[in-house]
Protein backbone atom coordinates (compact mmCIF):
# COMPACT_ATOMS: atom_id res chain seq x y z
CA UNK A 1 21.79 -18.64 -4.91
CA UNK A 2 21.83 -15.01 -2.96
CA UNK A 3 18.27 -13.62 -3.56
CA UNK A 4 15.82 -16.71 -3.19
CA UNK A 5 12.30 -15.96 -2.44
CA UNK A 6 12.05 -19.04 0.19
CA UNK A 7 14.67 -17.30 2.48
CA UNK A 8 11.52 -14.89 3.25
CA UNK A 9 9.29 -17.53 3.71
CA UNK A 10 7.90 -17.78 7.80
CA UNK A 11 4.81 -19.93 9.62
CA UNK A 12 2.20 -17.45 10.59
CA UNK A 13 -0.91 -19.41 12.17
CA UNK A 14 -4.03 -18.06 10.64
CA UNK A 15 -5.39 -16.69 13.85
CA UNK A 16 -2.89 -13.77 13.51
CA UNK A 17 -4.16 -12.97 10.35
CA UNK A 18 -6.20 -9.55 11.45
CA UNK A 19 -9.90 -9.86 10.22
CA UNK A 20 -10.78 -6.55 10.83
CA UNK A 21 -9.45 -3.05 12.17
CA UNK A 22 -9.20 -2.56 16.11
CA UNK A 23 -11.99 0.06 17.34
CA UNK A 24 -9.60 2.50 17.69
CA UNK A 25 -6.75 3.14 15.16
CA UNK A 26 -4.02 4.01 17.67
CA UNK A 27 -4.49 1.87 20.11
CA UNK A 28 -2.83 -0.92 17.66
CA UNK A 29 0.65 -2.33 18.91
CA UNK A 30 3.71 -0.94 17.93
CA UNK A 31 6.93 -2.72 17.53
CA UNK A 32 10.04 -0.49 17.78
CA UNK A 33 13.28 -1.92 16.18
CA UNK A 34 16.27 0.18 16.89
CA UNK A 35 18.47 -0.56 14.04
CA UNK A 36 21.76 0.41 16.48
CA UNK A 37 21.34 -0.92 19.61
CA UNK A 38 19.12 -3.78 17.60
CA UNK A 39 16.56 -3.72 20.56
CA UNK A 40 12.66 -4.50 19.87
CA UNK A 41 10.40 -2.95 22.53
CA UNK A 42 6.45 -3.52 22.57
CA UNK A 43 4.51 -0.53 22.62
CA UNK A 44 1.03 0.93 21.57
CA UNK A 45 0.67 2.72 18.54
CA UNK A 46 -0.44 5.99 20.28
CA UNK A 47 3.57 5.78 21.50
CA UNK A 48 5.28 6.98 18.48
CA UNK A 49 5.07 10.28 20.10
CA UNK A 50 8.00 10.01 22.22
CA UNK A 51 9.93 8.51 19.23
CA UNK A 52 9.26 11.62 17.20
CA UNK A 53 11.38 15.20 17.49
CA UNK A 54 11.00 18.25 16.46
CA UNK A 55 12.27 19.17 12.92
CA UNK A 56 11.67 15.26 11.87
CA UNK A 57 9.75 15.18 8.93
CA UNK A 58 6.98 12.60 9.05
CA UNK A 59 5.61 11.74 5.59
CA UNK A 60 2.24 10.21 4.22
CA UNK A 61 0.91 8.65 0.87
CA UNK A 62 -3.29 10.72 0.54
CA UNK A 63 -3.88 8.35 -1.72
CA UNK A 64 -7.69 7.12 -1.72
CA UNK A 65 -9.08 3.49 -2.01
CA UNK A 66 -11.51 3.23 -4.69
CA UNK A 67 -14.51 0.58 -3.90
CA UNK A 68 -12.89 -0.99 -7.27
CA UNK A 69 -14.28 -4.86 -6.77
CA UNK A 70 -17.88 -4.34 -8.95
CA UNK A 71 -20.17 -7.80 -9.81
CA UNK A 72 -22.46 -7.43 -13.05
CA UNK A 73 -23.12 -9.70 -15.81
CA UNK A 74 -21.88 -10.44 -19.61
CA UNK A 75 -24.43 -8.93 -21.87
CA UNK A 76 -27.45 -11.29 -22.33
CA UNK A 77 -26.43 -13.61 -19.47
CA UNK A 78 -27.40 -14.34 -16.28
CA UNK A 79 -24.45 -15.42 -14.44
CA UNK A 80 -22.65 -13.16 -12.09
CA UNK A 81 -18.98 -11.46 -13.26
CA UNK A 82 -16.47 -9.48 -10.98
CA UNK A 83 -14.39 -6.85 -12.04
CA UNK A 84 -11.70 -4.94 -9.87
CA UNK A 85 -10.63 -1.69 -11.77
CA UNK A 86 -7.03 -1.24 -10.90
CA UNK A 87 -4.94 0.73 -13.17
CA UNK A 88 -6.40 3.56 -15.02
CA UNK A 89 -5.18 3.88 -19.02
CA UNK A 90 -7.64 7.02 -19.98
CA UNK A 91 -10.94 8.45 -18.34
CA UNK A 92 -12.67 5.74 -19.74
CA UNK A 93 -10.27 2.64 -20.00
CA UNK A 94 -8.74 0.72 -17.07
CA UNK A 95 -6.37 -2.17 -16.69
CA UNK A 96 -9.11 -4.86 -14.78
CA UNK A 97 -8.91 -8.42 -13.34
CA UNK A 98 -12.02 -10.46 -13.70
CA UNK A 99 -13.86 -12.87 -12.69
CA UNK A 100 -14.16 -15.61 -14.47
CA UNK A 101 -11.56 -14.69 -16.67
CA UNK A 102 -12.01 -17.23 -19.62
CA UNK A 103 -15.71 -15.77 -20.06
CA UNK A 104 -14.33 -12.40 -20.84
CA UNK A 105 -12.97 -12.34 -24.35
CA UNK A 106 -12.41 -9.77 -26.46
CA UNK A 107 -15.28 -7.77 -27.67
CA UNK A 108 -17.26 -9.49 -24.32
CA UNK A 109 -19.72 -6.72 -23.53
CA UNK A 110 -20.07 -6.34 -19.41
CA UNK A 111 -23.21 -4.68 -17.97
CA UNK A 112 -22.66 -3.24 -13.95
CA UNK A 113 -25.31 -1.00 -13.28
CA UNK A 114 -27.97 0.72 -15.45
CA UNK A 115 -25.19 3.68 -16.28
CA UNK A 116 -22.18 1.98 -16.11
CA UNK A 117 -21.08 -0.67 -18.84
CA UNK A 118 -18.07 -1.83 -20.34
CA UNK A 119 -16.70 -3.44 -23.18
CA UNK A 120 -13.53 -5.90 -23.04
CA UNK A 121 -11.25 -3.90 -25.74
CA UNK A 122 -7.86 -6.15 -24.59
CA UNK A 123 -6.54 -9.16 -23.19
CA UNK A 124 -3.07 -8.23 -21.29
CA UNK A 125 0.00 -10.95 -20.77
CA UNK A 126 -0.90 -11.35 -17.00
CA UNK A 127 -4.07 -12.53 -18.05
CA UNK A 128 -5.46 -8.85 -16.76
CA UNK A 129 -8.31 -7.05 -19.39
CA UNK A 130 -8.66 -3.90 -20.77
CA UNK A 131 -11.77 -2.71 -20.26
CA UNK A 132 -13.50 0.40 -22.05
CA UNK A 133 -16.39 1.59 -19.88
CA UNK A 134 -19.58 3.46 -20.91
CA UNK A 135 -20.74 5.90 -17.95
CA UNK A 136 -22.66 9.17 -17.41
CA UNK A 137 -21.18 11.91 -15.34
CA UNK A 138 -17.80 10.61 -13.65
CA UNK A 139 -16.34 7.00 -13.13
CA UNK A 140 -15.27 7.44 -9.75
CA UNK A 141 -18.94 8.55 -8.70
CA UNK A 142 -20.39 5.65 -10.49
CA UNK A 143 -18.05 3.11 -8.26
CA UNK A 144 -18.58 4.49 -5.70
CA UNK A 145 -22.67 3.82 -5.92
CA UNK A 146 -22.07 0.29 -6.41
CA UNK A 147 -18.41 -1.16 -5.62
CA UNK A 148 -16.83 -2.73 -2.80
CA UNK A 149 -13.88 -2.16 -1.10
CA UNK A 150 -11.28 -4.44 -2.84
CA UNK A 151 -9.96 -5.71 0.84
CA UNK A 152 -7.31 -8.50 0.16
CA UNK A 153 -7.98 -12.43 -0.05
CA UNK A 154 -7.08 -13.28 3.49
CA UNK A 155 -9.24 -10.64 4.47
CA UNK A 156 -12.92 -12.97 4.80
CA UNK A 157 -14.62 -10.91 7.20
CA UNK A 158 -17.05 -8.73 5.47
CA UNK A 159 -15.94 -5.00 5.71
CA UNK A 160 -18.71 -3.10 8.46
CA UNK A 161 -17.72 -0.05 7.52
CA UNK A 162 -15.47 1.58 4.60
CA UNK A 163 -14.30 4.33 6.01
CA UNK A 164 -12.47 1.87 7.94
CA UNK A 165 -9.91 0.76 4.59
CA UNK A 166 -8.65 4.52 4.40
CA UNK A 167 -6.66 6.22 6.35
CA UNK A 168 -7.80 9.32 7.83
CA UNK A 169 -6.08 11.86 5.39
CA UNK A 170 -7.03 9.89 2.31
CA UNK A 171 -7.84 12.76 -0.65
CA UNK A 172 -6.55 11.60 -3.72
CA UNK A 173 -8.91 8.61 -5.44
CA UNK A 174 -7.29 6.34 -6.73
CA UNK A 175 -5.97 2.68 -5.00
CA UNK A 176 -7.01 -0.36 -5.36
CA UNK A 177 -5.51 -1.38 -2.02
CA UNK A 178 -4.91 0.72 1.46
CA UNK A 179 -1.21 2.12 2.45
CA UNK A 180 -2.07 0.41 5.15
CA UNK A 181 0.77 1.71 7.83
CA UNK A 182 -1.15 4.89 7.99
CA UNK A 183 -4.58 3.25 9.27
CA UNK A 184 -2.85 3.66 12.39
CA UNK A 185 -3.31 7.28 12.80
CA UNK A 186 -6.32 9.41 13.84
CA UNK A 187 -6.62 13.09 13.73
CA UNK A 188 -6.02 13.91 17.20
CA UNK A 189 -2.25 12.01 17.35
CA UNK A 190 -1.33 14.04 13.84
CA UNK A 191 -2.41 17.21 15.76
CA UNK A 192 -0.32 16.32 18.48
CA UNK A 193 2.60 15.28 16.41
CA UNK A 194 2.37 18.62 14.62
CA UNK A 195 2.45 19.92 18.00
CA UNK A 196 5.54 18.37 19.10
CA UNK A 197 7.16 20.08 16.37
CA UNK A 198 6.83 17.55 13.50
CA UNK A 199 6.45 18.50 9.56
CA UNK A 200 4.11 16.64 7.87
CA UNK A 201 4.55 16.35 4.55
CA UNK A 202 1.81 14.67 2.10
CA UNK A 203 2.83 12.53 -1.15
CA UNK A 204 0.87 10.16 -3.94
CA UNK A 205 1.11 7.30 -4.79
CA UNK A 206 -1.81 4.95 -6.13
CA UNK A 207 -1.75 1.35 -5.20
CA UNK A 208 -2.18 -1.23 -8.38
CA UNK A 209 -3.21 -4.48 -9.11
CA UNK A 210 0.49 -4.99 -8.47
CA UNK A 211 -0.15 -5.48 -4.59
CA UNK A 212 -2.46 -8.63 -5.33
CA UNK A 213 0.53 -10.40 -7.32
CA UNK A 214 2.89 -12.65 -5.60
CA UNK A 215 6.61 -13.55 -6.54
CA UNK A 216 6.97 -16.81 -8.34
CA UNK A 217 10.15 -16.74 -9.11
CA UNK A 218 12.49 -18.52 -6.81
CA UNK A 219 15.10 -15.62 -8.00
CA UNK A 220 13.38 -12.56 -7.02
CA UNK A 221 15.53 -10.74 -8.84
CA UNK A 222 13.53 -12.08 -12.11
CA UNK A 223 9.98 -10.68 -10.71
CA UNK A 224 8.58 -8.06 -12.46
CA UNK A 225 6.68 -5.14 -10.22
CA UNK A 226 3.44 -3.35 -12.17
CA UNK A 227 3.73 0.71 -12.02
CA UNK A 228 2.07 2.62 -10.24
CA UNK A 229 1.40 6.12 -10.33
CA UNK A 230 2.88 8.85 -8.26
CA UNK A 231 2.73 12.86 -7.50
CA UNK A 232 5.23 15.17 -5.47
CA UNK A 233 4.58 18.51 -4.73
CA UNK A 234 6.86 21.29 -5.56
CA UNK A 235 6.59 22.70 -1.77
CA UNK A 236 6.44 19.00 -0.33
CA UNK A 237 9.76 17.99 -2.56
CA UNK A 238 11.75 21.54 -1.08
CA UNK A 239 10.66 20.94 2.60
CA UNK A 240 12.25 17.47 2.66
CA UNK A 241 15.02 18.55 0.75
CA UNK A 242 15.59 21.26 2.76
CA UNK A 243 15.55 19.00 5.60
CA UNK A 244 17.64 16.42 4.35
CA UNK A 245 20.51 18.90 4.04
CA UNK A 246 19.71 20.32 7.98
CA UNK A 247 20.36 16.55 8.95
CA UNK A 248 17.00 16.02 9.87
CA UNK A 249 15.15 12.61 10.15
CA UNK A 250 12.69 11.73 7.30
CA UNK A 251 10.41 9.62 8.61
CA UNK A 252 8.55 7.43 6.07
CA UNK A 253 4.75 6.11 7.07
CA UNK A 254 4.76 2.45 4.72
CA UNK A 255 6.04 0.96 2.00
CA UNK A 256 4.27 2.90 -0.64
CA UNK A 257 5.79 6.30 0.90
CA UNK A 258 9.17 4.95 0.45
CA UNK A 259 8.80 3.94 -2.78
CA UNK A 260 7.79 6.95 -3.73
CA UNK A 261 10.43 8.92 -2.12
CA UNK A 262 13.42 6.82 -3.23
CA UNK A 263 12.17 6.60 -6.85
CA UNK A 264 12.22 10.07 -6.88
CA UNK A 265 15.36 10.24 -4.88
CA UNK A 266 17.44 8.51 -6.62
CA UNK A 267 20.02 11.09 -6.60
CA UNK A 268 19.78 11.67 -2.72
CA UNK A 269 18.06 15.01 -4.22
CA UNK A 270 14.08 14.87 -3.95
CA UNK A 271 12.65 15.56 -7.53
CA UNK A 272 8.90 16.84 -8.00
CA UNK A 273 6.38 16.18 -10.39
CA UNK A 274 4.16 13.07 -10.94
CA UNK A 275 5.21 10.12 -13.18
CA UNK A 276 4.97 5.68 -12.80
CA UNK A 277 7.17 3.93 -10.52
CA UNK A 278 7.65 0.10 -10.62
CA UNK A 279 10.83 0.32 -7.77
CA UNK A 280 11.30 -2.85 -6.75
CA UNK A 281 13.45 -2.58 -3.43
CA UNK A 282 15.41 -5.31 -2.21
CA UNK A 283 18.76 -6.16 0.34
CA UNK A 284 21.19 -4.24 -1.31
CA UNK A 285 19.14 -0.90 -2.02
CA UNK A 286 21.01 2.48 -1.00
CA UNK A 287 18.25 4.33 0.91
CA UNK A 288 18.67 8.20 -0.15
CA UNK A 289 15.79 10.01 1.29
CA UNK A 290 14.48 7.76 4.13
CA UNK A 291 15.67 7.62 7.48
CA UNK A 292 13.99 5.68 9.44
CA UNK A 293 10.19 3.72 8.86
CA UNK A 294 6.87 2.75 9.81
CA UNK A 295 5.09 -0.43 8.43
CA UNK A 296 3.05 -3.17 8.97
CA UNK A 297 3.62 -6.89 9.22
CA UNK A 298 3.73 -8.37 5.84
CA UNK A 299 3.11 -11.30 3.93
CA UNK A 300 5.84 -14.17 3.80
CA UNK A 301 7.49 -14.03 0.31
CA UNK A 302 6.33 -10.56 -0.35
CA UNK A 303 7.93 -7.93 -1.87
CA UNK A 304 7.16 -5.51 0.73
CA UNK A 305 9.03 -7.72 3.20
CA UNK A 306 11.91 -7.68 1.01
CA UNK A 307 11.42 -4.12 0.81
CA UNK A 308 11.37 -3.71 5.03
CA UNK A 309 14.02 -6.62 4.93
CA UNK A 310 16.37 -4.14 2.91
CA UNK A 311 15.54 -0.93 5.49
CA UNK A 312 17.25 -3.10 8.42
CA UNK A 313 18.23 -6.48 7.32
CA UNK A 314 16.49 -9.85 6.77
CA UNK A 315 17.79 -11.72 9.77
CA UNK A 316 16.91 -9.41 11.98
CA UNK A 317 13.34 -8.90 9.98
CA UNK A 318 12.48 -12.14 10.43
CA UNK A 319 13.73 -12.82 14.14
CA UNK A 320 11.22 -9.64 14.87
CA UNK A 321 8.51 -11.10 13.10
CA UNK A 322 9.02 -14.66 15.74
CA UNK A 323 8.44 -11.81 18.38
CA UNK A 324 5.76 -10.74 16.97
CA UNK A 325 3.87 -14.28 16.50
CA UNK A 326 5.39 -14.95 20.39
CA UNK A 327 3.51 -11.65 21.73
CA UNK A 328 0.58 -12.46 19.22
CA UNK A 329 0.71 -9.55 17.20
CA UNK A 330 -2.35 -9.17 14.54
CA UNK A 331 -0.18 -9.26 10.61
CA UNK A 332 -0.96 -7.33 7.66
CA UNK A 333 -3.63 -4.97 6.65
CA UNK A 334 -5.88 -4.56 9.48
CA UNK A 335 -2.91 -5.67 11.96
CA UNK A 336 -0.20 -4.17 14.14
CA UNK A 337 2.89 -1.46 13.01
CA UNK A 338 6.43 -1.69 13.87
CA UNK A 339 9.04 1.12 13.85
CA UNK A 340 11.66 0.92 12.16
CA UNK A 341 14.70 3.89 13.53
C-alpha cells in the first residue's frame, strides 16, 4: 500500500519535546532545506533575513488563540468538568470536547462561572458536544476571564505567561491551537524584513479541534480532516496574485497559511472571501500559490508532516528530521523552525 500512515512514523526521545517557548522568539534554530541543491544548514531563526528578497511576499495566518480549555461543574454536582470550545456554530453554540465525556448527555446543564453556562443541546459522531451557552455581554470576553490556554497534551509544563501561545500579530480571535511557525517572529525582525523589501501579507484561518485528532487509519487517504474557517482579503488576494504573475516568491509562514492559500488557490488564481476549508494535503498535491515554506517540527503520523512531506518529499523530510534529533533540535509547538526553499 502507497499512502500508509506508519511510513511517517519516527523515534523522537521525549527530551526534545519543547516544554516551553525560548526567552526570545528569534533566537530559536532554524533549519534551511534547499529543495535543489538538497542541502540542510543550521541556523538561528533571526537568519531568515538573508534568505528573504525583495519583492518576496512573506505571508501570515492573525488568527488569535482563544483561552478555550474552561473547568466548571454539571448542574447540582460537585465534581469538576472541562470543556474546550473549538468550533463555533452561532454566537451562542460551539462544537466542544469534554471532559468526562459520558457525564455530559444531552440536556446535561454545565455551570462555568456565575455568567457563563451552558446547556449540552447535541452529541456529535466524534464523540464531540454541542454546547448552547448562556452569557452576558460577549463570549469571547467571558473566556477570556476564566479559560486557559488550550496548549497541546505533550505540552505538561504549565503555561507562565499567555501571551507567549500567540504570535505577535495575532488579531483575529478565534483558535483553539497556535500557528505555531509564526511564534518565531518578533516585531523588530518583521520591521526589518519589511525593510529589506518584503510584502507582508496577512490571512485567517482559525485552528479547530481538528489539530488535537490523530490519523487512525493505516490508509491516510481514508482520514477525515474537520473544517476550519478561513478569510482573504480582497487587497491581500490581488497583491499575491499580482505577484505570482511577476514571478515572485510566496513565502508561506506554517501549515495553516498554506492551507489556506492552496484551498483558495486551487486554480493557481488566489480567490478572496472567507469560507471552511478541510484541505487535507498529502505527497502528490500540486502546490499553486506557495513557493517555498516555513514550519515547525511536527508530530510523527501527523497530517501536518504529510502536509511538509508533500512541499519537499518524505524521504528527505524524514532524513532532516534525524538531523534535527542529531543536533538536538526542540519539536513542535514551542520548538525550532525549518525553511523550506
Amino acid at each position: 500500500m502507497e499512502n500508509k500512515t506508519s511510513d511517517y512514523y519516527y523515534d523522537l526521545p521525549s527530551e526534545l519535546i519543547a516544554q516551553e517557548p525560548i526567552e526570545k522568539r528569534d533566537e530559536s534554530r532554524l533549519m534551511v532545506l534547499n529543495r535543489v541543491s538538497q542541502s540542510i544548514e543550521n541556523r538561528k531563526f533571526s537568519d531568515i533575513l538573508e534568505y528573504l528578497e525583495a519583492g518576496d511576499v512573506l505571508v501570515l495566518n492573525d488568527s488569535r488563540v482563544i483561552p478555550a480549555r474552561m473547568h466548571g461543574h454539571r448542574r447540582g454536582k460537585d465534581e469538576s468538568i472541562e470543556v474546550l470550545i473549538a468550533e463555533p456554530l452561532s454566537d451562542s453554540t460551539w462544537n466542544t470536547l469534554v471532559k468526562p465525556g459520558k457525564k455530559m448527555k444531552l440536556g446535561t446543564e454545565i455551570v462555568l462561572s456565575d455568567t457563563l453556562k451552558g446547556e449540552v443541546v447535541g452529541i456529535n459522531p466524534d464523540g464531540s458536544r454541542r454546547i448552547k451557552f448562556e452569557f452576558e455581554g460577549d463570549l469571547f470576553d467571558q473566556v477570556e476571564k476564566i479559560g486557559e490556554m488550550p496548549t497541546p497534551p505533550y505540552i505538561t509544563k504549565k503555561l507562565e505567561e499567555r501571551e507567549r501561545y500567540q504570535t505577535v500579530y495575532a488579531k483575529e480571535k478565534g483558535s483553539v491551537a497556535a500557528p505555531t511557525a509564526g511564534l518565531h517572529f518578533t516585531d523588530e525582525l518583521l520591521k526589518k524584513i519589511e525593510t529589506k523589501g518584503v510584502s507582508i501579507q496577512k490571512i485567517c484561518l482559525h485552528v479547530g479541534m481538528g489539530t488535537f485528532v490523530p490519523v487512525k487509519e493505516e490508509d491516510f487517504t481514508k482520514h477525515k480532516m474537520h473544517s476550519e474557517f478561513y478569510s482573504i482579503s480582497e487587497e491581500v488576494a490581488r497583491n499575491i496574485n499580482k505577484a505570482k504573475e511577476e514571478g515572485r516568491r510566496i513565502i508561506s509562514v506554517g501549515t495553516t497559511t498554506t492551507r489556506t492559500l492552496e484551498s483558495a488557490g486551487r486554480t493557481g488564481k488566489l480567490l478572496s472571501g472567507s469560507g471552511k476549508t478541510d484541505i487535507f494535503i498529502y505527497p502528490g498535491f500540486k502546490f499553486n500559490i506557495v513557493d517555498s515554506l516555513i514550519t515547525n517540527f511536527h508530530l510523527p503520523e501527523s497530517t501536518l508532516l504529510m502536509l511538509v512531506s508533500a512541499f519537499y518529499n518524505r524521504e528527505e523530510i524524514l532524513k532532516a528530521y534525524e538531523v534535527a534529533k542529531s543536533e538536538n533540535y526542540r519539536f513542535f509547538s514551542f520548538g525550532d523552525s525549518m525553511l523550506i526553499l
